[in-house]
PDB file of N, CA and C in Angstrom:
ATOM      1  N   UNK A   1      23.255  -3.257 -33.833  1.00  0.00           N
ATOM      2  CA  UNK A   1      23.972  -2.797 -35.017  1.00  0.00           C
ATOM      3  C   UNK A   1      24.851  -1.583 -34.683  1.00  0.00           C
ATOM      4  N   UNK A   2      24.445  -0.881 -33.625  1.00  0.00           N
ATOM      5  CA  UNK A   2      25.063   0.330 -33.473  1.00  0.00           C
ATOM      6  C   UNK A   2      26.157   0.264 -32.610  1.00  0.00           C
ATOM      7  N   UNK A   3      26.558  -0.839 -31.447  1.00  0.00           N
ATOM      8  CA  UNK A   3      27.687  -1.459 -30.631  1.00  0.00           C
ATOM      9  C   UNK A   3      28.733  -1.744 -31.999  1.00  0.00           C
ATOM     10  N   UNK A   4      28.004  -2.426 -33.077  1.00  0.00           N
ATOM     11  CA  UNK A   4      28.866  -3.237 -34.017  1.00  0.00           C
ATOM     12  C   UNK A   4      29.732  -2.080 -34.733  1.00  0.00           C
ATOM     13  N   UNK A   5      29.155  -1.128 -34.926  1.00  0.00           N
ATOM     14  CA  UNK A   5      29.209  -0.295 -35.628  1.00  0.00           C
ATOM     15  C   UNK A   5      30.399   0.743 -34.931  1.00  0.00           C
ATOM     16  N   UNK A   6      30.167   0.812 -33.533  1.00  0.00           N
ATOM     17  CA  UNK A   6      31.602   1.581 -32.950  1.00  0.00           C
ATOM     18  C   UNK A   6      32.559   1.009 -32.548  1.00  0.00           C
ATOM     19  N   UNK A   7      31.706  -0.383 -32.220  1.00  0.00           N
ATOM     20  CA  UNK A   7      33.442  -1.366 -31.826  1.00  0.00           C
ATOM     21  C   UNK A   7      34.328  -1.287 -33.479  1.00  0.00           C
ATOM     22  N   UNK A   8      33.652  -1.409 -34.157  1.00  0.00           N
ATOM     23  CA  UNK A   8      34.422  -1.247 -35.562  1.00  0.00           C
ATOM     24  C   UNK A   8      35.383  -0.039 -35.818  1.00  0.00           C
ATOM     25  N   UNK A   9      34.821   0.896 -35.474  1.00  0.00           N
ATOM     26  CA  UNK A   9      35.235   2.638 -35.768  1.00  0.00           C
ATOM     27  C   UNK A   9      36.160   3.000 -34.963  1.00  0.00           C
ATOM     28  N   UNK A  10      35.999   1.956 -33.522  1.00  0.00           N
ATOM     29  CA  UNK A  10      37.152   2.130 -32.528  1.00  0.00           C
ATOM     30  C   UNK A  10      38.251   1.605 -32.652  1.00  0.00           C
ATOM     31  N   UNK A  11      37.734   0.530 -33.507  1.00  0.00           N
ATOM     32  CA  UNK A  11      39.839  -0.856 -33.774  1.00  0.00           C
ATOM     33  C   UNK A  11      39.990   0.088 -34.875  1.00  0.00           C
ATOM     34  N   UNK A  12      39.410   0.737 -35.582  1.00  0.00           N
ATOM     35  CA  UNK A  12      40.019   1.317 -37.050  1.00  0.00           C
ATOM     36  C   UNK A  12      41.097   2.398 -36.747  1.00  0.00           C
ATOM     37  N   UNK A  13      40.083   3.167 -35.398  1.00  0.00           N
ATOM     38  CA  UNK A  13      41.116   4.249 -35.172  1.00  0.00           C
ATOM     39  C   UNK A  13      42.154   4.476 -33.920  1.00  0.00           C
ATOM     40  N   UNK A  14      41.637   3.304 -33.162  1.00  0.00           N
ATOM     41  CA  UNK A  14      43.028   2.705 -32.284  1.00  0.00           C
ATOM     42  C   UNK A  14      44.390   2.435 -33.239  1.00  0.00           C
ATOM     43  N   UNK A  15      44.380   1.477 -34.225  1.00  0.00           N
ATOM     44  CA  UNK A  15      45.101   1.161 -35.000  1.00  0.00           C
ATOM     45  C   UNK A  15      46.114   1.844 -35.160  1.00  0.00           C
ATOM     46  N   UNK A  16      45.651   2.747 -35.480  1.00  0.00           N
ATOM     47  CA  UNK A  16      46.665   4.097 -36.073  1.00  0.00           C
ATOM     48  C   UNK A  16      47.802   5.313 -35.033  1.00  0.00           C
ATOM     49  N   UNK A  17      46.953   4.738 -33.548  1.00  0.00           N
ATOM     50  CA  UNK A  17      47.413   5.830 -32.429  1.00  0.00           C
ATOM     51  C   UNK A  17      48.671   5.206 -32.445  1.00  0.00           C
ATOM     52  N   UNK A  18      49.946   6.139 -32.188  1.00  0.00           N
ATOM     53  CA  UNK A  18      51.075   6.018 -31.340  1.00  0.00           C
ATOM     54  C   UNK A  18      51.520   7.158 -29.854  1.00  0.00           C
ATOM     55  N   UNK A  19      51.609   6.426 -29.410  1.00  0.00           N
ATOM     56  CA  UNK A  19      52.058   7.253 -28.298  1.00  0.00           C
ATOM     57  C   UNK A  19      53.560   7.137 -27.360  1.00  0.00           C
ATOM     58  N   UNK A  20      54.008   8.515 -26.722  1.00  0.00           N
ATOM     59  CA  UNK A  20      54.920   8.157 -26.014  1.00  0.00           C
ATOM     60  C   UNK A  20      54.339   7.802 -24.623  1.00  0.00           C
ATOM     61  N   UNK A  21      54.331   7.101 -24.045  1.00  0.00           N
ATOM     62  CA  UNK A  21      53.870   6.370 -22.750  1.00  0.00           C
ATOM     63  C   UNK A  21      54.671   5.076 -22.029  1.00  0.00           C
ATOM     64  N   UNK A  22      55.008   5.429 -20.871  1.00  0.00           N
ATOM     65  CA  UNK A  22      55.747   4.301 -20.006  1.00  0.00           C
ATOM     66  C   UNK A  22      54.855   4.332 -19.234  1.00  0.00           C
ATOM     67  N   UNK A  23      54.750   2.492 -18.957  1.00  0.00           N
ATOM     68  CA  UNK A  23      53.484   2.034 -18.018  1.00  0.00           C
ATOM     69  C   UNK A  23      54.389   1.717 -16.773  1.00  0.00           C
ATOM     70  N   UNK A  24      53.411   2.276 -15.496  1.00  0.00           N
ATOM     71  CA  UNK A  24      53.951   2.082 -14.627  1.00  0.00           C
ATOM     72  C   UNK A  24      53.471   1.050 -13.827  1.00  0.00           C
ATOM     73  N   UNK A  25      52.013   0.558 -13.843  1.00  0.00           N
ATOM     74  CA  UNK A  25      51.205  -0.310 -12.887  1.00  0.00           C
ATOM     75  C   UNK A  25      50.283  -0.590 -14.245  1.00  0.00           C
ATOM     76  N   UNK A  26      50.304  -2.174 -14.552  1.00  0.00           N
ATOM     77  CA  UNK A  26      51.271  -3.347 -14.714  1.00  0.00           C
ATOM     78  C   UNK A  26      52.448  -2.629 -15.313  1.00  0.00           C
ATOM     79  N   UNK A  27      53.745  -3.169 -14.863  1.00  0.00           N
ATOM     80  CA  UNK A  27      54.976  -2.673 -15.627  1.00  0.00           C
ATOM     81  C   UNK A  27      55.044  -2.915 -16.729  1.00  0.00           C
ATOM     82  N   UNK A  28      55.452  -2.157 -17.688  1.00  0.00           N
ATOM     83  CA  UNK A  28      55.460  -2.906 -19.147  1.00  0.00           C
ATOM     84  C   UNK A  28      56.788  -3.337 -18.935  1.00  0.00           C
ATOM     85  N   UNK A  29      56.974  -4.146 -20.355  1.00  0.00           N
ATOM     86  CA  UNK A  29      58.228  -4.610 -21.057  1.00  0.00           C
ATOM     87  C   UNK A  29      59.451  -4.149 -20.731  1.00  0.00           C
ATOM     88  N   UNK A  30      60.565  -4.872 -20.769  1.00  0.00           N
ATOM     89  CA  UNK A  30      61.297  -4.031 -20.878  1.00  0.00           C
ATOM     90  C   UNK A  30      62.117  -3.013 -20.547  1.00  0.00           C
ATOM     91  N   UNK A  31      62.947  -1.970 -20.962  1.00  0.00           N
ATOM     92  CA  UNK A  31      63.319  -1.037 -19.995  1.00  0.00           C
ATOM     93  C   UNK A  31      62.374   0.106 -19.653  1.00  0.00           C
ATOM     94  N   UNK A  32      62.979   1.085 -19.332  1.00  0.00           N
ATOM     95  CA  UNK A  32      61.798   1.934 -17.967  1.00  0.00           C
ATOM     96  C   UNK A  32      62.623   3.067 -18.096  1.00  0.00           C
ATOM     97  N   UNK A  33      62.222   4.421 -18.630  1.00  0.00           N
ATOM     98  CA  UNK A  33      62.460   5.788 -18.496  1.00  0.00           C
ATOM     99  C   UNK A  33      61.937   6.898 -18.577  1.00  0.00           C
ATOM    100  N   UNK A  34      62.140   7.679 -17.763  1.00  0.00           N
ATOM    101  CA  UNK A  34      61.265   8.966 -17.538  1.00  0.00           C
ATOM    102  C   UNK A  34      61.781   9.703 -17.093  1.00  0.00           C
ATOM    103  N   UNK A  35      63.306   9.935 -17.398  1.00  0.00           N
ATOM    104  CA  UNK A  35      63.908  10.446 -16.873  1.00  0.00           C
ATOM    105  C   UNK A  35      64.498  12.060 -18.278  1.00  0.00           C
ATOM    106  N   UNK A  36      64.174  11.676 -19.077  1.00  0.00           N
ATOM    107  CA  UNK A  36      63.473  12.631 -20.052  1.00  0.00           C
ATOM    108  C   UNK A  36      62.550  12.245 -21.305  1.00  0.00           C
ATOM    109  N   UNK A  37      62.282  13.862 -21.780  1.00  0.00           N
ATOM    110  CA  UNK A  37      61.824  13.369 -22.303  1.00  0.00           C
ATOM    111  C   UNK A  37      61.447  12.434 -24.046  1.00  0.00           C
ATOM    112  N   UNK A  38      60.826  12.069 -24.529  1.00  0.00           N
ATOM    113  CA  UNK A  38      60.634  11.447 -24.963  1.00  0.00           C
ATOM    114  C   UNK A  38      61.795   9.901 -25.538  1.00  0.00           C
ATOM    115  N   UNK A  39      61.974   9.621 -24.221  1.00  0.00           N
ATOM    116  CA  UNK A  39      62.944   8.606 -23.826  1.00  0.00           C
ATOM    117  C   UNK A  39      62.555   6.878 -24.960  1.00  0.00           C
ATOM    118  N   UNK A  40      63.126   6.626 -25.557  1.00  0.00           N
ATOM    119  CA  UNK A  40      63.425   5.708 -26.307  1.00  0.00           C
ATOM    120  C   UNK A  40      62.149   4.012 -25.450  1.00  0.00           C
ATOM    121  N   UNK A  41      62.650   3.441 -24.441  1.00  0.00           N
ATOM    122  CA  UNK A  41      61.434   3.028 -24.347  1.00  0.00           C
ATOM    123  C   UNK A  41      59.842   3.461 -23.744  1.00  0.00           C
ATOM    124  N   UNK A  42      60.050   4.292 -24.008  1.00  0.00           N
ATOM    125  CA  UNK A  42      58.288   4.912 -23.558  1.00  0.00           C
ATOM    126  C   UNK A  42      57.472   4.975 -25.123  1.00  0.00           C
ATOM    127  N   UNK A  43      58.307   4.561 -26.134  1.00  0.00           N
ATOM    128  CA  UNK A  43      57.598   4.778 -27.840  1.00  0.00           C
ATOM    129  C   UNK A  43      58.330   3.407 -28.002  1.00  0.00           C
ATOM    130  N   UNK A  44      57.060   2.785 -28.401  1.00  0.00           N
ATOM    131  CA  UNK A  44      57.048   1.643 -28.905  1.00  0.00           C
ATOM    132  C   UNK A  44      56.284   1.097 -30.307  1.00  0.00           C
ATOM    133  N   UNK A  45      56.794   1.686 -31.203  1.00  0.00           N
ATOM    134  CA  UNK A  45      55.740   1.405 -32.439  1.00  0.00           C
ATOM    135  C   UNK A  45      55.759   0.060 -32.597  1.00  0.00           C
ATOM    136  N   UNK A  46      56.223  -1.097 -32.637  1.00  0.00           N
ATOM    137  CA  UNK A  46      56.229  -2.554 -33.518  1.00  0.00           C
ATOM    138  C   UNK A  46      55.222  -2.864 -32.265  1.00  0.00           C
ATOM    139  N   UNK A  47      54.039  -3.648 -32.392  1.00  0.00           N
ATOM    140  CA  UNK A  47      53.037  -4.280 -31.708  1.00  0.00           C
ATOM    141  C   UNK A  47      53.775  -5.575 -32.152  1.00  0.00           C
ATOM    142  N   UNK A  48      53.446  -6.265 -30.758  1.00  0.00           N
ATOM    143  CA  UNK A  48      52.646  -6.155 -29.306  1.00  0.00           C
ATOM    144  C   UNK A  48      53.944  -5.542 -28.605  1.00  0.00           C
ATOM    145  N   UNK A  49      53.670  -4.712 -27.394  1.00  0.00           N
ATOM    146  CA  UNK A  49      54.755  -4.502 -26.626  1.00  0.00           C
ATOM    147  C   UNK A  49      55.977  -3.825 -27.415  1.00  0.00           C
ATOM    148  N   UNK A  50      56.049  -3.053 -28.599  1.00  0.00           N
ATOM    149  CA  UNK A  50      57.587  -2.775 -29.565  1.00  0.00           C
ATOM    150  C   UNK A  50      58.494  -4.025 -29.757  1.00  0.00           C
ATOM    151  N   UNK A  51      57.247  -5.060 -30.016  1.00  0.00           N
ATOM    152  CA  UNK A  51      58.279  -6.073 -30.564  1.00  0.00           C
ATOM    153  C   UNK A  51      59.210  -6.867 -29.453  1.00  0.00           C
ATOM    154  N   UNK A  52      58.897  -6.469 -28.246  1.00  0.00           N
ATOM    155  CA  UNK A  52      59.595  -7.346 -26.698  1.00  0.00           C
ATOM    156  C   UNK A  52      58.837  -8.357 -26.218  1.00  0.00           C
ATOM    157  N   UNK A  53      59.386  -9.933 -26.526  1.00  0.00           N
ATOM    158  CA  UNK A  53      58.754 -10.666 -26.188  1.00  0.00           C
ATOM    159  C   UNK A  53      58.565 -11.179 -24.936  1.00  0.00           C
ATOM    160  N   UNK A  54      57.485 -11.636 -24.152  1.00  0.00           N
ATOM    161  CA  UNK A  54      57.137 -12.149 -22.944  1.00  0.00           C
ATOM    162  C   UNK A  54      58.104 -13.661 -22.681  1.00  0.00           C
ATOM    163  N   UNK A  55      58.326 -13.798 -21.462  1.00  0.00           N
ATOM    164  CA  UNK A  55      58.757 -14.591 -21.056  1.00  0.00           C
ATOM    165  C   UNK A  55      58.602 -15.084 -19.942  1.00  0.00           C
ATOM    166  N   UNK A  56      59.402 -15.931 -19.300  1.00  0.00           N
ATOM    167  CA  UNK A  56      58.757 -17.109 -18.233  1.00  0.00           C
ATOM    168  C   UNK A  56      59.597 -15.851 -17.113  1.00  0.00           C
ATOM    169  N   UNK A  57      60.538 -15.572 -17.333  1.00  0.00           N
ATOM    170  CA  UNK A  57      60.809 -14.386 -16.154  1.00  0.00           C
ATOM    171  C   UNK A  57      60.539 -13.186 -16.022  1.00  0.00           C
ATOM    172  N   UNK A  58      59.989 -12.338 -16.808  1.00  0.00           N
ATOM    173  CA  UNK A  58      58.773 -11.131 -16.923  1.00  0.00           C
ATOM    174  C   UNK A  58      58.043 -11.155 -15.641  1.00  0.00           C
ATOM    175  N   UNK A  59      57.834  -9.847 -15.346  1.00  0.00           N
ATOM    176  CA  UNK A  59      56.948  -9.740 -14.196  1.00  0.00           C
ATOM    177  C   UNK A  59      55.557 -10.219 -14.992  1.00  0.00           C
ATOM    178  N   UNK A  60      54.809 -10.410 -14.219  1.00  0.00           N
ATOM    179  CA  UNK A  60      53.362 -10.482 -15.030  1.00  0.00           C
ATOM    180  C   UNK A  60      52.226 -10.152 -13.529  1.00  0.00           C
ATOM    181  N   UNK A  61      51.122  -9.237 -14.450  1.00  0.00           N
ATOM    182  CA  UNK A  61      50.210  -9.192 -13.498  1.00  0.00           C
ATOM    183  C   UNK A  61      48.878 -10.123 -14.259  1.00  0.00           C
ATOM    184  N   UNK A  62      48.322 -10.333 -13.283  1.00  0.00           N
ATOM    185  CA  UNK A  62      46.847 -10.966 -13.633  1.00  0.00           C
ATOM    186  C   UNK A  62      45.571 -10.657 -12.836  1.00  0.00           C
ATOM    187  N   UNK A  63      44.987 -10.262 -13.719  1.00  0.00           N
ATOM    188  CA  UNK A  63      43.580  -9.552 -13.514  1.00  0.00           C
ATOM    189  C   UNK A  63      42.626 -10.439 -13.547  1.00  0.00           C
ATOM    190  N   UNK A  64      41.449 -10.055 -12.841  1.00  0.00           N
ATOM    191  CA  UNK A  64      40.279 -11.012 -12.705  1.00  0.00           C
ATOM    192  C   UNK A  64      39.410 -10.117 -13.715  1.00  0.00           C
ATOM    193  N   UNK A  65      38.670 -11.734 -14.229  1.00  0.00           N
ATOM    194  CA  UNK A  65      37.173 -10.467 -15.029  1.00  0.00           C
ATOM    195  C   UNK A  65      36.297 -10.150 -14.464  1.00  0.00           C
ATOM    196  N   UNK A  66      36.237  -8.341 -14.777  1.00  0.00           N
ATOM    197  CA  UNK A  66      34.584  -8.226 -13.800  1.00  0.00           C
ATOM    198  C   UNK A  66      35.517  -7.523 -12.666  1.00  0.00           C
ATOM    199  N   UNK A  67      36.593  -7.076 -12.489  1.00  0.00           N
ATOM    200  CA  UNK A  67      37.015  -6.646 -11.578  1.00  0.00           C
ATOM    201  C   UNK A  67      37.740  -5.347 -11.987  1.00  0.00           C
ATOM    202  N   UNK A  68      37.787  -4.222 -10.898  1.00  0.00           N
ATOM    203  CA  UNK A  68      38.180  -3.201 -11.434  1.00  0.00           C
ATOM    204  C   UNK A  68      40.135  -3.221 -11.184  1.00  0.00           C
ATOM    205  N   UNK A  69      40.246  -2.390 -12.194  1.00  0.00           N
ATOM    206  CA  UNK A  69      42.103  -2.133 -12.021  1.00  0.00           C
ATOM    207  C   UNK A  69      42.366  -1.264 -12.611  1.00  0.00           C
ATOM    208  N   UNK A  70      43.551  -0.310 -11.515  1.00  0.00           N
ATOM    209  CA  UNK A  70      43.808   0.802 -12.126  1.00  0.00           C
ATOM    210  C   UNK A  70      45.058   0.631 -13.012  1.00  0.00           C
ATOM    211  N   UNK A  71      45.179   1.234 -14.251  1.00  0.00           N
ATOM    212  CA  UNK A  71      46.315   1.276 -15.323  1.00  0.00           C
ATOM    213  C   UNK A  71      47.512   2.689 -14.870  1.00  0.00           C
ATOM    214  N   UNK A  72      48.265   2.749 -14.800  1.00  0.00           N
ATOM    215  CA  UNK A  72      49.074   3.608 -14.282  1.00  0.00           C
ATOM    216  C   UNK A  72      50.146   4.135 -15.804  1.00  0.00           C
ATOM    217  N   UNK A  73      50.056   5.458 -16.112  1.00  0.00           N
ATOM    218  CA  UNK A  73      51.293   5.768 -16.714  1.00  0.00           C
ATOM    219  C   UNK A  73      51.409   7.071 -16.763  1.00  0.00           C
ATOM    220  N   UNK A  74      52.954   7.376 -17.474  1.00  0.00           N
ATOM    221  CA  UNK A  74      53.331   8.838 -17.769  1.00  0.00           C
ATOM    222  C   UNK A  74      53.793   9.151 -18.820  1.00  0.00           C
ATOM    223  N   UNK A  75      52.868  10.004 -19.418  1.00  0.00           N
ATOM    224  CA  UNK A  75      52.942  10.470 -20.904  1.00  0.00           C
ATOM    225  C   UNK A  75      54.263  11.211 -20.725  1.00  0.00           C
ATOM    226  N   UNK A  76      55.186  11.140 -22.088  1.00  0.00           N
ATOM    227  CA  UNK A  76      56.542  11.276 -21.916  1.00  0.00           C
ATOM    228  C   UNK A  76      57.113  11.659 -23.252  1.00  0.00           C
ATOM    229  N   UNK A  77      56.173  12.737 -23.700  1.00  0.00           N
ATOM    230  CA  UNK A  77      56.954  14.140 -24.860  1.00  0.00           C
ATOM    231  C   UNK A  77      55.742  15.113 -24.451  1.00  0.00           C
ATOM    232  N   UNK A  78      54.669  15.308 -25.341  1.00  0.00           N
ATOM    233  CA  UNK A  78      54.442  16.255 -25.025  1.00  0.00           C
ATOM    234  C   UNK A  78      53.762  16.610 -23.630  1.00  0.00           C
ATOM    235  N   UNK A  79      53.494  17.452 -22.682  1.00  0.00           N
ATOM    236  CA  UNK A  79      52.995  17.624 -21.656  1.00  0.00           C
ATOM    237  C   UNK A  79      53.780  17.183 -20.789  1.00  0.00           C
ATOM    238  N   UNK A  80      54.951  17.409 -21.043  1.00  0.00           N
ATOM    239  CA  UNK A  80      56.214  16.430 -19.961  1.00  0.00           C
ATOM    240  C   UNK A  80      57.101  17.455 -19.085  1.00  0.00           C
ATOM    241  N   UNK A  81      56.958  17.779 -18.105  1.00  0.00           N
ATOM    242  CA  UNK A  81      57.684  18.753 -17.130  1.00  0.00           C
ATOM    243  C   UNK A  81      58.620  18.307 -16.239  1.00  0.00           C
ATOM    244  N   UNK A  82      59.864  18.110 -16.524  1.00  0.00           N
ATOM    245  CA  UNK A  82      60.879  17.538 -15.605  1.00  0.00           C
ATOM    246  C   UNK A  82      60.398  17.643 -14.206  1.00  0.00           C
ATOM    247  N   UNK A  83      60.535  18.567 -13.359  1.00  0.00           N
ATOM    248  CA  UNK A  83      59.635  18.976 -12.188  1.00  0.00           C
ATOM    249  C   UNK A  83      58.839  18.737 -11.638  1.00  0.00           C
ATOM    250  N   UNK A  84      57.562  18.226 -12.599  1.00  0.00           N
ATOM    251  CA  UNK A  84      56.363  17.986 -12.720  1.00  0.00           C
ATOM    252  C   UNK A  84      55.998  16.528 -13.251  1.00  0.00           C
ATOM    253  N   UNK A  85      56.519  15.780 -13.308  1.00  0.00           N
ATOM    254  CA  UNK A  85      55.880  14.669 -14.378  1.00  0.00           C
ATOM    255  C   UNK A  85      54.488  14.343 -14.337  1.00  0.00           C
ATOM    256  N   UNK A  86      54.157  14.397 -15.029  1.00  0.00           N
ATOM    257  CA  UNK A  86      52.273  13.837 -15.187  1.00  0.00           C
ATOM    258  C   UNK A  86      51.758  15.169 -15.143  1.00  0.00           C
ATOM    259  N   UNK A  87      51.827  16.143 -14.705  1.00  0.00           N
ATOM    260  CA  UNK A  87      51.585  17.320 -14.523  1.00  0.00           C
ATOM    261  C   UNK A  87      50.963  17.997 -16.181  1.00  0.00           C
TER     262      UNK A  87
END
């Protein structure tokens, strides 16, 4: 009851997060900037992806289950240091 109970509390308040973030490893969607900040595709509010649909020529990665993988990105307004990125 108590798994049930935070997987619940967790989609409620995932839901609501937005963030500025460009993925670097799998690439996301789309275009790619980080070259300041809070650059137009790194905020993507319309789900899935800001509304960019997948296609047959998209990079795509594929993951095994049960296997580990690292997610790669760079937060891209606040905590954003030209100089520094990720920093």
């Amino acid at each position: 009851m108590h798994l049930i109970f935070s997987i619940i509390a967790l989609l409620f308040i995932g839901h609501g997060v937005h963030m500025h973030l460009c993925l670097w490893s799998p690439m996301q969607r789309g275009d790619f900037d980080i070259s300041t900040p809070g650059a137009h595709p790194c905020y993507r509010k319309i789900g899935p992806c800001g509304n960019i649909n997948s296609s047959s020529s998209s990079p795509r990665t594929s993951l095994v289950a049960g296997s580990k993988y690292n997610v790669e990105f760079q937060q891209n307004l606040n905590h954003y240091y030209t100089n520094f990125p990720g920093a």
